[in-house]
C-alpha atoms as a PDB file:
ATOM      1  CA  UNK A   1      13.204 -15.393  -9.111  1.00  0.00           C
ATOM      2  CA  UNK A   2      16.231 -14.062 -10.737  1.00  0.00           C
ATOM      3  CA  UNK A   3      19.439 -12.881  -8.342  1.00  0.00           C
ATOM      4  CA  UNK A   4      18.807  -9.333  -9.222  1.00  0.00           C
ATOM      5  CA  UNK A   5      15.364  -9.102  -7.981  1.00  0.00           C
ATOM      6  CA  UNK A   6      15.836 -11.209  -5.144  1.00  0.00           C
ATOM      7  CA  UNK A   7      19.232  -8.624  -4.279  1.00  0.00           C
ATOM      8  CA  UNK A   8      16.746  -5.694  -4.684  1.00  0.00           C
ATOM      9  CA  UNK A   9      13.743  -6.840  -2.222  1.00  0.00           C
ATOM     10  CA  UNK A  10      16.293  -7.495   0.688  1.00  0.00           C
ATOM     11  CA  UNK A  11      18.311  -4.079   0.465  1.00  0.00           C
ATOM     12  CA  UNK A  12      14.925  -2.343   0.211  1.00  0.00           C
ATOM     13  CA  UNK A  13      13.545  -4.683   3.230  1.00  0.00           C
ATOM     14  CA  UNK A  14      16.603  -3.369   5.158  1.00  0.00           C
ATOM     15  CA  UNK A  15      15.909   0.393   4.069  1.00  0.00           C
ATOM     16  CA  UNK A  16      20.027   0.395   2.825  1.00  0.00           C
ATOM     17  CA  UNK A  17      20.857   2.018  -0.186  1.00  0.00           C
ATOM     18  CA  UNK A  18      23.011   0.409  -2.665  1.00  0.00           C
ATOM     19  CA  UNK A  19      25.824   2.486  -1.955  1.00  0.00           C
ATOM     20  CA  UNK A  20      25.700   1.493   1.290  1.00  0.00           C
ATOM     21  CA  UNK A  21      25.542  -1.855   0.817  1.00  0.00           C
ATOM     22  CA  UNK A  22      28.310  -1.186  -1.732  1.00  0.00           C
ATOM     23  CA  UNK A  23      30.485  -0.352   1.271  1.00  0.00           C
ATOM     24  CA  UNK A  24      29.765  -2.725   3.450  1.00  0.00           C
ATOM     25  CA  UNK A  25      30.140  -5.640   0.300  1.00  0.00           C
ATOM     26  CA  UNK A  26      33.434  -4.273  -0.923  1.00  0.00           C
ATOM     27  CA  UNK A  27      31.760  -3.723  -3.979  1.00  0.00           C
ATOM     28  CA  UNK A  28      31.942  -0.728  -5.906  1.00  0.00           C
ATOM     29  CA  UNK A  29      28.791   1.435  -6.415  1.00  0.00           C
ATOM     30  CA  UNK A  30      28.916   1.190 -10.390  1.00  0.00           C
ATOM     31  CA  UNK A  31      28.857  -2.609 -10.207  1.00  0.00           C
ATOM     32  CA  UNK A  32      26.459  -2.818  -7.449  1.00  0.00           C
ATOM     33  CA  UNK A  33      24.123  -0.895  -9.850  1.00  0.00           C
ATOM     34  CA  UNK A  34      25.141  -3.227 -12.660  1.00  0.00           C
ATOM     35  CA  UNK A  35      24.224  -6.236 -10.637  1.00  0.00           C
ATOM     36  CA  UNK A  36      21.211  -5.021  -9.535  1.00  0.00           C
ATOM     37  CA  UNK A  37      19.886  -3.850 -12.829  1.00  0.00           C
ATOM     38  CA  UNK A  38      20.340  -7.116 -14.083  1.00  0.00           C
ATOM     39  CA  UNK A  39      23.415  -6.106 -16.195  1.00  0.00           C
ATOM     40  CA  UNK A  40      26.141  -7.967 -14.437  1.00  0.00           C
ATOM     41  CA  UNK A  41      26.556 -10.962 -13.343  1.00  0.00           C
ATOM     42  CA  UNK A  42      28.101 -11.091  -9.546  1.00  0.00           C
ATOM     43  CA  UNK A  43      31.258 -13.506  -8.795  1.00  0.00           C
ATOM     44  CA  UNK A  44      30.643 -16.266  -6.219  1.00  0.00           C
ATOM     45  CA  UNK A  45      33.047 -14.232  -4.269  1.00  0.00           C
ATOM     46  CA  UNK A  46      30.310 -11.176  -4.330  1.00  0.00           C
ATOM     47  CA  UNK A  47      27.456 -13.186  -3.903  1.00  0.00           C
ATOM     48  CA  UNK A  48      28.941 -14.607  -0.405  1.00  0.00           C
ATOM     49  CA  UNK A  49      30.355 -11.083  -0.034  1.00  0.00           C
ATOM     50  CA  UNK A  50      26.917  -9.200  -0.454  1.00  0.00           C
ATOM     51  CA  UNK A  51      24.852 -11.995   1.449  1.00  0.00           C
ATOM     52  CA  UNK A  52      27.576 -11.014   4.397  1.00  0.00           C
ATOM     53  CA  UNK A  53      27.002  -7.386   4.356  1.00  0.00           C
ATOM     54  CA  UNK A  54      22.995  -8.188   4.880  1.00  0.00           C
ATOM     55  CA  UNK A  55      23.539 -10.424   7.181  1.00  0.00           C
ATOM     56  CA  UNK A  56      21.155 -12.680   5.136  1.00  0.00           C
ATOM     57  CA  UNK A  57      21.922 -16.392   6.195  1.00  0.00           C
ATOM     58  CA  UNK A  58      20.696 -17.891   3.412  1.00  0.00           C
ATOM     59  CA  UNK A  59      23.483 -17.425   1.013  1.00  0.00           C
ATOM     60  CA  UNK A  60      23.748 -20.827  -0.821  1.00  0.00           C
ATOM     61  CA  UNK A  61      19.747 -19.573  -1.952  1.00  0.00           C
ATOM     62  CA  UNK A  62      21.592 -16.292  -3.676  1.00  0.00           C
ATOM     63  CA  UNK A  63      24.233 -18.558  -5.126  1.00  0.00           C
ATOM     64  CA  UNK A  64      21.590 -20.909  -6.363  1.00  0.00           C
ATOM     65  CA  UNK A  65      19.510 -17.814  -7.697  1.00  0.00           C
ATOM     66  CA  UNK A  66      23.078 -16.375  -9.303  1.00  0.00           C
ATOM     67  CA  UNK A  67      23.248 -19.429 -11.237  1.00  0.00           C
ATOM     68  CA  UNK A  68      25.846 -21.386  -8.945  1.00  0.00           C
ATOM     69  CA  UNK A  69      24.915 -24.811  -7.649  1.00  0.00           C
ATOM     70  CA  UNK A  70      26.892 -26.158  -4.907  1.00  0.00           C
ATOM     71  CA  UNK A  71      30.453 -26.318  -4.120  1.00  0.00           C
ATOM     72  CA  UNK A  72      31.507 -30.252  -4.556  1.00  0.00           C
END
């Protein structure tokens, strides 16, 4: 599963629009749509930072999925 899809089933499990989620990331709207769509790829920093804001506790499996392997 690519980041973007995974990023899309967990806002929509949590019924938060990507605005919202936006906010709460410190992430614009415009690039939250980018990511999303599959247009953009996210910054560790966001990754962490979006993971955060859905209190999803899994993050190392959205860095993994964003295409960054672990911190050494």
């Amino acid at each position: 599963m690519e980041f973007h899809v995974k990023l899309k089933q967990l806002r929509q499990q949590q019924d938060i629009s990507l605005r919202k989620l936006g906010e709460k990331a410190g992430v614009s709207y415009s690039i939250m749509n980018s990511i999303e769509n599959g247009r953009f790829h996210p910054t560790r920093e966001a990754v962490i930072s979006i993971a955060n804001a859905l209190k999803y506790e899994a993050v190392e499996e959205l860095l993994f999925l964003a295409g960054y392997g672990p911190e050494i």
